[in-house]
PDB file of N, CA and C in Angstrom:
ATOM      1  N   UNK A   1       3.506  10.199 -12.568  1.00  0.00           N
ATOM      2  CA  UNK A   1       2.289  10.655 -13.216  1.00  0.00           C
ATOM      3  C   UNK A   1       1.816   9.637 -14.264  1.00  0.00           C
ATOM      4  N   UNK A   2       2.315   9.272 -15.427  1.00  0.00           N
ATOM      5  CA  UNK A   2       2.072   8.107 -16.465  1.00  0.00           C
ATOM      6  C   UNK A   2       1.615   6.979 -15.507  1.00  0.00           C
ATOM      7  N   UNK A   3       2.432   6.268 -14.215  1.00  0.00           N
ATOM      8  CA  UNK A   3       2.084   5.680 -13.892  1.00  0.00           C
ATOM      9  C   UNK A   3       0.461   5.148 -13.313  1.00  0.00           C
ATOM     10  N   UNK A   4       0.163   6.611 -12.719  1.00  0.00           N
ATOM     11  CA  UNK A   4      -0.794   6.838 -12.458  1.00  0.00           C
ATOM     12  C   UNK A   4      -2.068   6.599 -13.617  1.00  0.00           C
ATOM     13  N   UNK A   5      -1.656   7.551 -14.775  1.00  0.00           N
ATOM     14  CA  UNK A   5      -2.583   7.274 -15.966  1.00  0.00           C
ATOM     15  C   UNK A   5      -2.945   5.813 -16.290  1.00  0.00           C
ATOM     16  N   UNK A   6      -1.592   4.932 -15.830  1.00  0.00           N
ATOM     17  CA  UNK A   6      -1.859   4.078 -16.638  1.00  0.00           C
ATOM     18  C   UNK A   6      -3.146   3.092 -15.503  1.00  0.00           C
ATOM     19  N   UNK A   7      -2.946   3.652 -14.385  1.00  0.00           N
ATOM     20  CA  UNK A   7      -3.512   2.478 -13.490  1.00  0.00           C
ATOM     21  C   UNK A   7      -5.476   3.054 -13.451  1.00  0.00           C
ATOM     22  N   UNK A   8      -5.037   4.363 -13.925  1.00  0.00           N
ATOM     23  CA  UNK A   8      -6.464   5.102 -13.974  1.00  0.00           C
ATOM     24  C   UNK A   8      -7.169   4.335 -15.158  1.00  0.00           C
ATOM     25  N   UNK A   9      -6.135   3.947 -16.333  1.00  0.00           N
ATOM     26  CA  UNK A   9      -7.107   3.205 -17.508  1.00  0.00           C
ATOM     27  C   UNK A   9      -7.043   1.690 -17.691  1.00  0.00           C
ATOM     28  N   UNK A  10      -6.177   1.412 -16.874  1.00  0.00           N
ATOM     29  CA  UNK A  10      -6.841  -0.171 -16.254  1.00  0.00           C
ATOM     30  C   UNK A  10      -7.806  -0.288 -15.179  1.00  0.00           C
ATOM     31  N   UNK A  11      -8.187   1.042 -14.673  1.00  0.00           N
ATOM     32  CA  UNK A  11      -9.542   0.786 -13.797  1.00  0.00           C
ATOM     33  C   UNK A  11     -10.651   1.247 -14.774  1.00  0.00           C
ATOM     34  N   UNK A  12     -10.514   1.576 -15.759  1.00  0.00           N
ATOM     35  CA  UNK A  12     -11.605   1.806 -16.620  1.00  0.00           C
ATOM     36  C   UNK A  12     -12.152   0.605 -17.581  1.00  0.00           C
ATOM     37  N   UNK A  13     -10.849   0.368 -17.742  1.00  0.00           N
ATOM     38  CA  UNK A  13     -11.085  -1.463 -19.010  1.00  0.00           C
ATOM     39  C   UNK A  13     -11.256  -2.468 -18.020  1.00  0.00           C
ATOM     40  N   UNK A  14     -10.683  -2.572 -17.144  1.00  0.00           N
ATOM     41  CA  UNK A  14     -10.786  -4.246 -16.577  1.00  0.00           C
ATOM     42  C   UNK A  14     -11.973  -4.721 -16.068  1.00  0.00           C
ATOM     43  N   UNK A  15     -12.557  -6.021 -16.060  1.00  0.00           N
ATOM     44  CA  UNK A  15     -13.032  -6.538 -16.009  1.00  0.00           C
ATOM     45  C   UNK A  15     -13.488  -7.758 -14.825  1.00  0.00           C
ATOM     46  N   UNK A  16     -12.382  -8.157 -14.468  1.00  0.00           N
ATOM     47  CA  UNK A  16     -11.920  -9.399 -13.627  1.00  0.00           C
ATOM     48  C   UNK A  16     -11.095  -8.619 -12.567  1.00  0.00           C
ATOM     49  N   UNK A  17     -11.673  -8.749 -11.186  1.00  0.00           N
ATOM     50  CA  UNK A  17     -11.455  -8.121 -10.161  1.00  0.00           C
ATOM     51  C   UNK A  17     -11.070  -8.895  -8.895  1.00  0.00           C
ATOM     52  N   UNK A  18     -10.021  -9.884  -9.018  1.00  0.00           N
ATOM     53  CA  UNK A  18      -9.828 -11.025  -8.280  1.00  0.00           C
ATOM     54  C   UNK A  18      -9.313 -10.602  -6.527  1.00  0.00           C
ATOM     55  N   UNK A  19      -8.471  -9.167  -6.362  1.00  0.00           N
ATOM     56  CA  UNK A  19      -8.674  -8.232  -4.966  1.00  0.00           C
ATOM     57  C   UNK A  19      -9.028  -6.842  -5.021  1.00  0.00           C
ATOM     58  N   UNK A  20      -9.117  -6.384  -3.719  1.00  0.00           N
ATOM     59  CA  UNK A  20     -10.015  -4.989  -3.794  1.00  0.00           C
ATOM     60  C   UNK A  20     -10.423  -4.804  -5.345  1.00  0.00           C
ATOM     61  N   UNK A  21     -10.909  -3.884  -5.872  1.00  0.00           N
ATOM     62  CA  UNK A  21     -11.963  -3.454  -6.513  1.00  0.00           C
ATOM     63  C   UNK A  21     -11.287  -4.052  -7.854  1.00  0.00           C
ATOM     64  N   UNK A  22      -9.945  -3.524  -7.638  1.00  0.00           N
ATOM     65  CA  UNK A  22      -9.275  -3.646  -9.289  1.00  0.00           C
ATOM     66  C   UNK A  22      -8.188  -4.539  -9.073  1.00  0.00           C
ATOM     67  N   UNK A  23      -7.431  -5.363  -8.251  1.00  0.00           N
ATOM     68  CA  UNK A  23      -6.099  -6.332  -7.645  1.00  0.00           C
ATOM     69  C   UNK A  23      -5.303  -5.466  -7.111  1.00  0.00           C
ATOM     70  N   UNK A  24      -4.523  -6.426  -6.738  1.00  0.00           N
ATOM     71  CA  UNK A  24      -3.186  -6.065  -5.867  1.00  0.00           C
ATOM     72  C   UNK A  24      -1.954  -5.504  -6.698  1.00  0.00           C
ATOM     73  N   UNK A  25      -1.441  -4.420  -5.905  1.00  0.00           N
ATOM     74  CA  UNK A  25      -0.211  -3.464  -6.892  1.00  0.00           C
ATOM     75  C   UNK A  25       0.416  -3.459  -5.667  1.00  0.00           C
ATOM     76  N   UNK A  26       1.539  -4.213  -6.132  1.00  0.00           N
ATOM     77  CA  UNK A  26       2.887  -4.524  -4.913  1.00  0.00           C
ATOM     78  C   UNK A  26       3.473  -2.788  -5.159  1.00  0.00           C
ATOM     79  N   UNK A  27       3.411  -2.343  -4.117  1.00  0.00           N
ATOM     80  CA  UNK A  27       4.532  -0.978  -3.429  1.00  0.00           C
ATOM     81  C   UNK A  27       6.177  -1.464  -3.007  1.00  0.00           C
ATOM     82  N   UNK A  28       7.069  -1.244  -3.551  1.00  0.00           N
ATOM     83  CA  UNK A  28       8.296  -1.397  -3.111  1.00  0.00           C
ATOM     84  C   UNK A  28       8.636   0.105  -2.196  1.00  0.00           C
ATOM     85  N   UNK A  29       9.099  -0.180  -0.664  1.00  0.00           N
ATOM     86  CA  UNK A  29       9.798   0.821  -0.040  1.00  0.00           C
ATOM     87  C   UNK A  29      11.245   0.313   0.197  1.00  0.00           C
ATOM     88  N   UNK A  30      11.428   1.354   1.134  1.00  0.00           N
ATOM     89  CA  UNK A  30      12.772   1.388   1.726  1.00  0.00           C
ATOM     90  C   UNK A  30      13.787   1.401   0.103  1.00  0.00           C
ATOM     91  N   UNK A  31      13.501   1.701  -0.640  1.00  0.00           N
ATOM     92  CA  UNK A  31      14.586   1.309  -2.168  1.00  0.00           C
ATOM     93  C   UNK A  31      14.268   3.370  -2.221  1.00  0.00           C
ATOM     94  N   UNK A  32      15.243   4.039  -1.232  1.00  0.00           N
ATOM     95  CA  UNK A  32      15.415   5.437  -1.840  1.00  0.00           C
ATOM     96  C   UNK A  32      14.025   6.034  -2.019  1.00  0.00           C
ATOM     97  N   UNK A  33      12.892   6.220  -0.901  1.00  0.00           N
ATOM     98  CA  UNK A  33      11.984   6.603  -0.807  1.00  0.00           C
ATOM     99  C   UNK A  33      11.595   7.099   0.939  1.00  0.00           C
ATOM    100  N   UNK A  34      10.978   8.004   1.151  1.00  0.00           N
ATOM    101  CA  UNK A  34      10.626   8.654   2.314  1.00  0.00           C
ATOM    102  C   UNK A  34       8.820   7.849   2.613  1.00  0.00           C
ATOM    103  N   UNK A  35       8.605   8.416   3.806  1.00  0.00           N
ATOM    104  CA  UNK A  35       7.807   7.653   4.607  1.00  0.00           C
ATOM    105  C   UNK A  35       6.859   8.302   3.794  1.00  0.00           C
ATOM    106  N   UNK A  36       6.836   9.643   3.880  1.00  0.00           N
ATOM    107  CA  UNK A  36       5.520  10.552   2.905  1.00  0.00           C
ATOM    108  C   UNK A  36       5.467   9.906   1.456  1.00  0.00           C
ATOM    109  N   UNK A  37       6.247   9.544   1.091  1.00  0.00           N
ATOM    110  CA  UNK A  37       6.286   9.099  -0.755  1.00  0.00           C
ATOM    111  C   UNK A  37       5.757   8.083  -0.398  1.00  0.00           C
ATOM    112  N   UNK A  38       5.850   6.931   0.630  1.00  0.00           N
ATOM    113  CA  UNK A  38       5.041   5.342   0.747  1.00  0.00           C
ATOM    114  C   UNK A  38       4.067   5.645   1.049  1.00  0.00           C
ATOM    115  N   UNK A  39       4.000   6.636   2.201  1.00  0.00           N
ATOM    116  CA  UNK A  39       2.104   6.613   2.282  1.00  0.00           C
ATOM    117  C   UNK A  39       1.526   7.164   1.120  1.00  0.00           C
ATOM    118  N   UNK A  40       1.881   8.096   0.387  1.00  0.00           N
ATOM    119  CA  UNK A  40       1.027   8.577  -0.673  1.00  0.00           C
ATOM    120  C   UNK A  40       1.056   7.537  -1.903  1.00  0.00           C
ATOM    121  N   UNK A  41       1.708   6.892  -2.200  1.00  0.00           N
ATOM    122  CA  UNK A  41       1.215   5.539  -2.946  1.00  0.00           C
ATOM    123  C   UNK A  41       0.190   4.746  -2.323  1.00  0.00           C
ATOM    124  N   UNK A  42       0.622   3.896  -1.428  1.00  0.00           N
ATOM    125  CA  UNK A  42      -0.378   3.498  -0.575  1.00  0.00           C
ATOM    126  C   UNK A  42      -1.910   3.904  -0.407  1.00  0.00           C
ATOM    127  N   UNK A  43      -2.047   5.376   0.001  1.00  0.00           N
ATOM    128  CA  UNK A  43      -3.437   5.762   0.161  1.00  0.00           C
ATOM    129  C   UNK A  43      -4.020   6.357  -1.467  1.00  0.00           C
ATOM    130  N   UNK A  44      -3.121   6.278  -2.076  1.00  0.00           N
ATOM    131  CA  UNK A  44      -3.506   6.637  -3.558  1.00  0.00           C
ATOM    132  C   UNK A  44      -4.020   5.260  -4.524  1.00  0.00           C
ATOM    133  N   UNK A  45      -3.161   4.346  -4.284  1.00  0.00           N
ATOM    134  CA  UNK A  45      -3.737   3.150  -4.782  1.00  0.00           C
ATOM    135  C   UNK A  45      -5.367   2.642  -4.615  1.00  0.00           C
ATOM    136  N   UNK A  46      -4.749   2.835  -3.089  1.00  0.00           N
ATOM    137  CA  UNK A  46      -6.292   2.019  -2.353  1.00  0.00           C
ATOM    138  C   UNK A  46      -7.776   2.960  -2.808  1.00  0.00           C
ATOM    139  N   UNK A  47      -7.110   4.547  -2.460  1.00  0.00           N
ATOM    140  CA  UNK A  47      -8.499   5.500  -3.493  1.00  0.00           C
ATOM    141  C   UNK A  47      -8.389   4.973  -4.801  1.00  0.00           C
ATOM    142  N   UNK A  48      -8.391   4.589  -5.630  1.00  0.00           N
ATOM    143  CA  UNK A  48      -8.427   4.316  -6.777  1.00  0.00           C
ATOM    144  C   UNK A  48      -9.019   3.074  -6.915  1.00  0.00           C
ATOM    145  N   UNK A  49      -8.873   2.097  -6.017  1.00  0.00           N
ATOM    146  CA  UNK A  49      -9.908   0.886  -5.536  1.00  0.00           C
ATOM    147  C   UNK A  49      -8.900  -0.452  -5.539  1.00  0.00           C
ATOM    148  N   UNK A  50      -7.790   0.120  -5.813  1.00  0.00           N
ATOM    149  CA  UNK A  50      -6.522  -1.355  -5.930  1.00  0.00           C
ATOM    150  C   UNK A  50      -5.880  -1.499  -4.224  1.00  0.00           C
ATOM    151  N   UNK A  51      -5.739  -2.452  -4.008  1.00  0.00           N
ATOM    152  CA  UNK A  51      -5.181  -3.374  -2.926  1.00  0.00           C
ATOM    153  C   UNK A  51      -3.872  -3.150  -2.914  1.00  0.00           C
ATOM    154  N   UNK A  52      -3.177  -2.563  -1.961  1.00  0.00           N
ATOM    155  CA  UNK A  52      -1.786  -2.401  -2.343  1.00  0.00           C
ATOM    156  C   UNK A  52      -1.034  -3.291  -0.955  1.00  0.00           C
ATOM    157  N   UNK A  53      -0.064  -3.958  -1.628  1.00  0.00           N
ATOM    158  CA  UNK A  53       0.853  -4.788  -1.108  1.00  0.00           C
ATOM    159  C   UNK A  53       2.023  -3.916  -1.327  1.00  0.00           C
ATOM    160  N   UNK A  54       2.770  -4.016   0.447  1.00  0.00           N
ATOM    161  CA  UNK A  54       4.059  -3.681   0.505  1.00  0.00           C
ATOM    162  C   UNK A  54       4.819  -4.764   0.743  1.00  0.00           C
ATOM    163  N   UNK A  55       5.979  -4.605  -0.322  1.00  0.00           N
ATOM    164  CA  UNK A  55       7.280  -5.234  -0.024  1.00  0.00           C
ATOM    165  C   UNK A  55       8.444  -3.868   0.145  1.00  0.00           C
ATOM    166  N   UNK A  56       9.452  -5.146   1.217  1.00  0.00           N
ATOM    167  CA  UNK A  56      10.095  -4.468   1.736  1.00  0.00           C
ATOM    168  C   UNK A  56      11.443  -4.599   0.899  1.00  0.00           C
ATOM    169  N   UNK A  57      12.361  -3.531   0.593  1.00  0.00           N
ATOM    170  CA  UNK A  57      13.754  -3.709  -0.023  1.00  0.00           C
ATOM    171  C   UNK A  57      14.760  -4.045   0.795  1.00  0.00           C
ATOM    172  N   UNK A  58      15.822  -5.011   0.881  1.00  0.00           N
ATOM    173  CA  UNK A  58      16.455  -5.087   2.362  1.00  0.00           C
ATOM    174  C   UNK A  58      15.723  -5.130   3.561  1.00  0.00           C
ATOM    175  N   UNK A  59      14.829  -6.038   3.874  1.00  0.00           N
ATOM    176  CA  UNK A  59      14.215  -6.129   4.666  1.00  0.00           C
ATOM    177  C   UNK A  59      15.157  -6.132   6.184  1.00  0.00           C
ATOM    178  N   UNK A  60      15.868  -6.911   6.116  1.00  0.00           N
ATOM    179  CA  UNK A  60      16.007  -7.249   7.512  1.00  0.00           C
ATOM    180  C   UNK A  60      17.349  -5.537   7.704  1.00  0.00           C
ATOM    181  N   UNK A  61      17.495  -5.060   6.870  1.00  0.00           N
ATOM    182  CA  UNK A  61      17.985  -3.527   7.417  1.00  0.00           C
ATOM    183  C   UNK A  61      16.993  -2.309   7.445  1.00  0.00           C
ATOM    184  N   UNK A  62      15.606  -2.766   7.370  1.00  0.00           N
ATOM    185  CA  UNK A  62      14.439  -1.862   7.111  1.00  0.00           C
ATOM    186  C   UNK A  62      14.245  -1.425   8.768  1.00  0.00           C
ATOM    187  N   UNK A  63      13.988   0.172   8.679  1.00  0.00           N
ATOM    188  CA  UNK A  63      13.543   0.846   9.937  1.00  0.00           C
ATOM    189  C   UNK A  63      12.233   0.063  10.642  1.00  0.00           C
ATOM    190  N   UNK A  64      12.081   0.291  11.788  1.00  0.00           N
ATOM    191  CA  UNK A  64      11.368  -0.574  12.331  1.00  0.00           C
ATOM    192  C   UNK A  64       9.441   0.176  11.293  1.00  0.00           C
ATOM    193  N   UNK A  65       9.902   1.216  11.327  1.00  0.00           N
ATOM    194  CA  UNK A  65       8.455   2.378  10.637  1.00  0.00           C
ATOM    195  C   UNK A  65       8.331   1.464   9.585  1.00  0.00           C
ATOM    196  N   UNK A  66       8.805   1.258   8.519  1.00  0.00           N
ATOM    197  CA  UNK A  66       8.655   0.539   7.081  1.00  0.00           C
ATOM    198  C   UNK A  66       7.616  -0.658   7.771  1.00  0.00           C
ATOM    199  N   UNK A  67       8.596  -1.639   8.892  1.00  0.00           N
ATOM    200  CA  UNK A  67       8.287  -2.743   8.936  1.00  0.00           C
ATOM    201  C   UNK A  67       6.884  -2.923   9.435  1.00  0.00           C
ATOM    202  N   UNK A  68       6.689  -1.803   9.899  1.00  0.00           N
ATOM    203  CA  UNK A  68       5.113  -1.802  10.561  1.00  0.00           C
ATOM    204  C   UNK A  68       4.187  -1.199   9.721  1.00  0.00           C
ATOM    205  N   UNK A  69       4.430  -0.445   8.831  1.00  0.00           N
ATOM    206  CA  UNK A  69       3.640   0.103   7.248  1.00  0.00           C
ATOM    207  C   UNK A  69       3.520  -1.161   6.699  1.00  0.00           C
ATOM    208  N   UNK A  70       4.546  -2.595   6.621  1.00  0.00           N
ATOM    209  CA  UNK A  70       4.329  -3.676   5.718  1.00  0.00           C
ATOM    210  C   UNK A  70       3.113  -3.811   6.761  1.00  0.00           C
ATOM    211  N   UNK A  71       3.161  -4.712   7.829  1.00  0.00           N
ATOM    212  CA  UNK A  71       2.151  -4.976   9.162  1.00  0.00           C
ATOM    213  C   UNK A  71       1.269  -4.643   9.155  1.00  0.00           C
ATOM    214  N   UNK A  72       0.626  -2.919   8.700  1.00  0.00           N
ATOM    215  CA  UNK A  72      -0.354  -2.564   8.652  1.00  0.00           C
ATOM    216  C   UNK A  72      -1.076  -2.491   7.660  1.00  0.00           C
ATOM    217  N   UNK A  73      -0.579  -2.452   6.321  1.00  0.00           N
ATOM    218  CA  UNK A  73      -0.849  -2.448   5.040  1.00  0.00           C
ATOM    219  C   UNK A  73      -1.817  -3.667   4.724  1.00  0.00           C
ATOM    220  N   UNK A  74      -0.363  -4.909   5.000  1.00  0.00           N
ATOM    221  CA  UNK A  74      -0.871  -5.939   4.001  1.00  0.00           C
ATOM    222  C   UNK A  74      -1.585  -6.741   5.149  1.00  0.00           C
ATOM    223  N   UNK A  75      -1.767  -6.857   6.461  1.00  0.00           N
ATOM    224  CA  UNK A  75      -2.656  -7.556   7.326  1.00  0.00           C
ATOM    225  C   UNK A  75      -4.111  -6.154   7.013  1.00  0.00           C
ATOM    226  N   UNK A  76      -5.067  -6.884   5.866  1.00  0.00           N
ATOM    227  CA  UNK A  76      -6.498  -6.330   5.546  1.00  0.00           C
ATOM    228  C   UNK A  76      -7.389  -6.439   6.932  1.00  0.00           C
ATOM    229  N   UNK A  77      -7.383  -6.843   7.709  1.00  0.00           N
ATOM    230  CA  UNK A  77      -8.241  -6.982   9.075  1.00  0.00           C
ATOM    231  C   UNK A  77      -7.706  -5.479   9.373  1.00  0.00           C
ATOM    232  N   UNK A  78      -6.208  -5.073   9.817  1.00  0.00           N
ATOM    233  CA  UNK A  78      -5.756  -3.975  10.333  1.00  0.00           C
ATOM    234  C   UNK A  78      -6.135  -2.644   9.373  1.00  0.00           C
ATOM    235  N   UNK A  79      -5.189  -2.908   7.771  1.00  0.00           N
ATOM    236  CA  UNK A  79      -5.709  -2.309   6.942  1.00  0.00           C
ATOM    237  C   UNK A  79      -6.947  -0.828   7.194  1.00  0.00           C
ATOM    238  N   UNK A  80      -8.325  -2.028   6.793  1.00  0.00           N
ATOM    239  CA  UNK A  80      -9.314  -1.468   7.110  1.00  0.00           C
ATOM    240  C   UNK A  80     -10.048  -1.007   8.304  1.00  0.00           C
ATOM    241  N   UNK A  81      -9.208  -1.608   9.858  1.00  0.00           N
ATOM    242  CA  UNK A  81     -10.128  -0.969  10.369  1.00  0.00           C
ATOM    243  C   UNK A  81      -9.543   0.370  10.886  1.00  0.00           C
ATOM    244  N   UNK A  82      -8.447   0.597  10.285  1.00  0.00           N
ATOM    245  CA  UNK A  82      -7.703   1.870  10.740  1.00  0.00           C
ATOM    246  C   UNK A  82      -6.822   2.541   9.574  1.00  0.00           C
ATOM    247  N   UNK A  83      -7.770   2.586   8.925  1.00  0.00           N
ATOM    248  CA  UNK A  83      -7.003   3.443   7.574  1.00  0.00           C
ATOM    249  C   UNK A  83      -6.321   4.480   7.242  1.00  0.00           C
ATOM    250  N   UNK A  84      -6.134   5.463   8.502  1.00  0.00           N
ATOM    251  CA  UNK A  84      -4.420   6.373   9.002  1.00  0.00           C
ATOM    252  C   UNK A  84      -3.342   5.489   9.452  1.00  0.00           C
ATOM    253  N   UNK A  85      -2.332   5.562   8.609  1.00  0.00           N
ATOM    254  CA  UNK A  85      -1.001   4.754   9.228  1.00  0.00           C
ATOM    255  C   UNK A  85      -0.350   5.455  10.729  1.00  0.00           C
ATOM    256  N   UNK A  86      -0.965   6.499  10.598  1.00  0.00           N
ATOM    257  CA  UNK A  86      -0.385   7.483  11.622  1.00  0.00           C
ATOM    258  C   UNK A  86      -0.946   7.395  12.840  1.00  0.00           C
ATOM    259  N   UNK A  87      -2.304   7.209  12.616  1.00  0.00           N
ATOM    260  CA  UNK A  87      -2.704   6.546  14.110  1.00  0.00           C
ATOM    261  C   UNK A  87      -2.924   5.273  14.477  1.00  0.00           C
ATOM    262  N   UNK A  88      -2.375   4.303  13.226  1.00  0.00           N
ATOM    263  CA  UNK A  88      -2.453   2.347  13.564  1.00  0.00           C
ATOM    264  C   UNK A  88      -1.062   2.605  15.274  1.00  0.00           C
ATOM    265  N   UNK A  89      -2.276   1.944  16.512  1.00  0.00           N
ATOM    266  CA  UNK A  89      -0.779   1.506  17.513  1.00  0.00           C
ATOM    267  C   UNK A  89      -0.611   0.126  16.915  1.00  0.00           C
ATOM    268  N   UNK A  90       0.660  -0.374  16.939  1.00  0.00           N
ATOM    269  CA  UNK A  90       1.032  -1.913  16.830  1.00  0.00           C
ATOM    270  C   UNK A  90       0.566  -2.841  17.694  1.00  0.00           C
ATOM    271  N   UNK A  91       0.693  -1.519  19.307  1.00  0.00           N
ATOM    272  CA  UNK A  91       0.362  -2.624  20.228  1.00  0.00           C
ATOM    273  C   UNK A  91      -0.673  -3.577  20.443  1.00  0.00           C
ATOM    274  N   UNK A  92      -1.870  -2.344  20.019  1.00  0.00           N
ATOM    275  CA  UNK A  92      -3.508  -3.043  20.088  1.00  0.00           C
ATOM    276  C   UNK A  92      -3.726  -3.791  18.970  1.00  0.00           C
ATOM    277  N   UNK A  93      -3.212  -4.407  17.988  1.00  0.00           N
ATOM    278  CA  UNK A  93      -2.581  -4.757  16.459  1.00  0.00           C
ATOM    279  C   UNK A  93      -3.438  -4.347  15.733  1.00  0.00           C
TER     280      UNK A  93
END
């Protein structure tokens, strides 16, 4: 929650908007978090107008799901044109 406050009143002061509306706020998964807790950061950031970058914790022991939330997240072409993680296929990228 604080966290939240705090990102709500750096979208109110800032000024200098170098990605999406307000910059990039790296998301750490796979570190003791569920798929529902990453997407709701994720789609909470981006409503708020910030760019969110996933990194992965232990990557190369990360479920293949994480690895394709990084895939879909931080490739902005994919990102935006399919903004449910739930219905991005990988295949069609």
């Amino acid at each position: 929650k604080r966290v939240i406050q705090g990102l709500e009143l750096y979208t109110k002061l800032a000024t200098r908007k170098p990605h999406g509306a307000f910059g990039t706020v790296y998301c750490l998964t796979n570190y003791d978090t569920t798929m529902e807790e990453n997407l709701y950061r994720i789609y909470k950031l981006r409503d708020m107008g910030f760019d969110p970058y996933v990194m992965i914790y232990d990557k190369p022991k990360a479920p293949r799901e994480i690895r394709l939330l990084q895939r879909w997240c931080n490739n902005k072409i994919i990102f935006n044109a399919e903004p449910d993680f739930k219905k991005y296929d990988p295949r069609k990228g």
